[in-house]
N, C-alpha and C. Protein backbone atom coordinates (compact mmCIF):
# COMPACT_ATOMS: atom_id res chain seq x y z
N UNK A 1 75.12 86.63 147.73
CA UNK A 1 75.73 87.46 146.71
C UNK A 1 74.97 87.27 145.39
N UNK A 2 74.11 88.00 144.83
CA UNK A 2 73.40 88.12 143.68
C UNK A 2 74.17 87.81 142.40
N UNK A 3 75.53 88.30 142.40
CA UNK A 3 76.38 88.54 140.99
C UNK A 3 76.32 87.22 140.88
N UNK A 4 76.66 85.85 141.72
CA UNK A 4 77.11 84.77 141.71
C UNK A 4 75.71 84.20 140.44
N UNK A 5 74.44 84.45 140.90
CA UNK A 5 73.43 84.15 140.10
C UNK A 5 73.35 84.46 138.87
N UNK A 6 73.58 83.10 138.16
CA UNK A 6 73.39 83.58 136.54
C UNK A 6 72.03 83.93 135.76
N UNK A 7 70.90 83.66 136.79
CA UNK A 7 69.63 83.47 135.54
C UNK A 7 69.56 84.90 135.36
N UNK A 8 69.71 86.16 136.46
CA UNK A 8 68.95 87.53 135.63
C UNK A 8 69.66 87.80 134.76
N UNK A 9 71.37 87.87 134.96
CA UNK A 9 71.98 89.00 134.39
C UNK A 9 72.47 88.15 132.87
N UNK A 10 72.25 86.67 133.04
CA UNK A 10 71.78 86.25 131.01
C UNK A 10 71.19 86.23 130.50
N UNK A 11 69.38 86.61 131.24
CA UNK A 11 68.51 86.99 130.57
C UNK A 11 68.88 88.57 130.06
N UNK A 12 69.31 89.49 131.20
CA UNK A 12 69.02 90.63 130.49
C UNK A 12 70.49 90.63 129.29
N UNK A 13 71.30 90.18 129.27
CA UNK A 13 72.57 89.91 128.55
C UNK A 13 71.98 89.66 127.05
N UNK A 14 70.94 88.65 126.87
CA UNK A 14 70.15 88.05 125.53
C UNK A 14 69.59 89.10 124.92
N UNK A 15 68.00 89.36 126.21
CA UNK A 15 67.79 90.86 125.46
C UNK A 15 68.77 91.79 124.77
N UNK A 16 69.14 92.41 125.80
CA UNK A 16 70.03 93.58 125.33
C UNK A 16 71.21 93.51 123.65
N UNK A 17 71.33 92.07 123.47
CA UNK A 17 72.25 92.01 122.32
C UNK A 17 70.93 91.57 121.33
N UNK A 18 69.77 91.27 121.72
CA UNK A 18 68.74 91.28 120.25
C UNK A 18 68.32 92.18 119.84
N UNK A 19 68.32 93.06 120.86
CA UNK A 19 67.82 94.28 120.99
C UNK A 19 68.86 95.35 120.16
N UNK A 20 70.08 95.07 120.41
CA UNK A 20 71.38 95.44 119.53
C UNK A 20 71.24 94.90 118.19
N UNK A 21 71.05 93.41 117.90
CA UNK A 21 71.34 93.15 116.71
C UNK A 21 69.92 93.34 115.78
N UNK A 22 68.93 93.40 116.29
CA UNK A 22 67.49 93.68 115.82
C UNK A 22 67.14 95.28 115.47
N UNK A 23 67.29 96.21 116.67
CA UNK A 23 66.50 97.15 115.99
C UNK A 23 67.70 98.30 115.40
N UNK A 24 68.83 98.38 116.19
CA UNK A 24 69.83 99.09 116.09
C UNK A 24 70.66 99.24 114.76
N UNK A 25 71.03 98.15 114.47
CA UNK A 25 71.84 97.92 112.91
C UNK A 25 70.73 98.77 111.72
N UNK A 26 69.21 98.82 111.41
CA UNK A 26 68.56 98.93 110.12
C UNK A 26 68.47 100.57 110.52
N UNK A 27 68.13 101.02 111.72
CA UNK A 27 68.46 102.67 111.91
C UNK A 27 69.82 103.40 111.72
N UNK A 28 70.72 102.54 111.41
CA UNK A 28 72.36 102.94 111.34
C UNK A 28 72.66 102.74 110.17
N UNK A 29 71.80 101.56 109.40
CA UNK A 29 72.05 101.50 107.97
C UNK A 29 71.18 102.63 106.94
N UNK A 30 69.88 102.66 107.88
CA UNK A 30 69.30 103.76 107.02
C UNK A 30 69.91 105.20 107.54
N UNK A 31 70.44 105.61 107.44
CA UNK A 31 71.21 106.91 107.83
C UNK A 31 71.99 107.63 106.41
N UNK A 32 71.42 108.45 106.03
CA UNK A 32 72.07 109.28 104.70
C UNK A 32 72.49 110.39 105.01
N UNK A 33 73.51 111.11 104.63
CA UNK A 33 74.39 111.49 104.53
C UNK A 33 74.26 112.88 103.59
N UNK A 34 73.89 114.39 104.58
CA UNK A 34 73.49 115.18 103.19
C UNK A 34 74.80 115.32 102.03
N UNK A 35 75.69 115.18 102.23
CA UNK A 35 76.57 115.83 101.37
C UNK A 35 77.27 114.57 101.06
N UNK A 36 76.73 113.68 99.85
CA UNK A 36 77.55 112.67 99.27
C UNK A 36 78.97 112.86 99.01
N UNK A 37 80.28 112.07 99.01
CA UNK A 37 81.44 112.96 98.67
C UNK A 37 81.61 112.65 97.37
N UNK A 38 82.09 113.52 96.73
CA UNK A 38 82.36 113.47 95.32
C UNK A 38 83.91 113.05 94.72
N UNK A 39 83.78 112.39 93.37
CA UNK A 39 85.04 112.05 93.39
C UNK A 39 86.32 112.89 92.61
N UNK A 40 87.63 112.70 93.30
CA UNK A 40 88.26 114.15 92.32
C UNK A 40 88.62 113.64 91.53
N UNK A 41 89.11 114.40 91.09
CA UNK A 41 90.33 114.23 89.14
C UNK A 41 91.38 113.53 89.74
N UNK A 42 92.17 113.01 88.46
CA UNK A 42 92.96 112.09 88.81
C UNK A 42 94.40 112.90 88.08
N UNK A 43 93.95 113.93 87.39
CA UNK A 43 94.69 114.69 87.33
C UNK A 43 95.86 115.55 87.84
N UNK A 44 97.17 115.60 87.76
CA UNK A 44 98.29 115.68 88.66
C UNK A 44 98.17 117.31 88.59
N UNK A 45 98.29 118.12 89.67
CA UNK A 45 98.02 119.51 89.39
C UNK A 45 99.44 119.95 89.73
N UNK A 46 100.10 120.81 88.39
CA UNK A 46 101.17 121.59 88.19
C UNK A 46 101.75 122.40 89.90
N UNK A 47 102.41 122.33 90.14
CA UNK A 47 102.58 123.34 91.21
C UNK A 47 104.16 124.25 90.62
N UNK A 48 104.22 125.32 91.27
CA UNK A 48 105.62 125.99 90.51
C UNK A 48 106.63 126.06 91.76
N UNK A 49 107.86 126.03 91.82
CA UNK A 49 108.64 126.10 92.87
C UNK A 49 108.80 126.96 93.46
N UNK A 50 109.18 127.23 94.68
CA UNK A 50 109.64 128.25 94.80
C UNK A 50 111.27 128.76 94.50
N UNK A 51 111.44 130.09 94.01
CA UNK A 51 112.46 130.94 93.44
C UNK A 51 113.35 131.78 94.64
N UNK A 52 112.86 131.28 95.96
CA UNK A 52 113.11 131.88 96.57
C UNK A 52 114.65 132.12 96.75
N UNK A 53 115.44 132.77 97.50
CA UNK A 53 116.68 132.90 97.51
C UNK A 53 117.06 132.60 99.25
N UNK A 54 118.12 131.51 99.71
CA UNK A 54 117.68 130.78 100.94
C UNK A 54 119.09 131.37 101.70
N UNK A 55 119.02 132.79 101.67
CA UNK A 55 120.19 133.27 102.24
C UNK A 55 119.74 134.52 103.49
């Protein structure tokens, strides 16, 4: 039974997470964003009620 054998599948286990923590993270950090979001007013905006008649 192969699974029982630990040497391949912690070698490829090592790779694969340097390989994660090495090249993956600086391509995810360099990633921009065309449309920066902007920030709103802090301003409370009036709204009017409604007049309606609830009959």
């Amino acid at each position: 039974m192969p699974q029982l054998n630990p040497a391949p599948w912690f070698i490829i286990l090592i790779f694969s997470w340097a390989m994660f923590l090495t090249i993956i993270p600086p391509k995810i950090l360099a990633h921009t964003f065309p449309n920066e979001p902007s920030t709103q007013s802090t301003k409370e905006i009036m709204t009017k009620p409604w007049n309606w008649p609830w009959h």
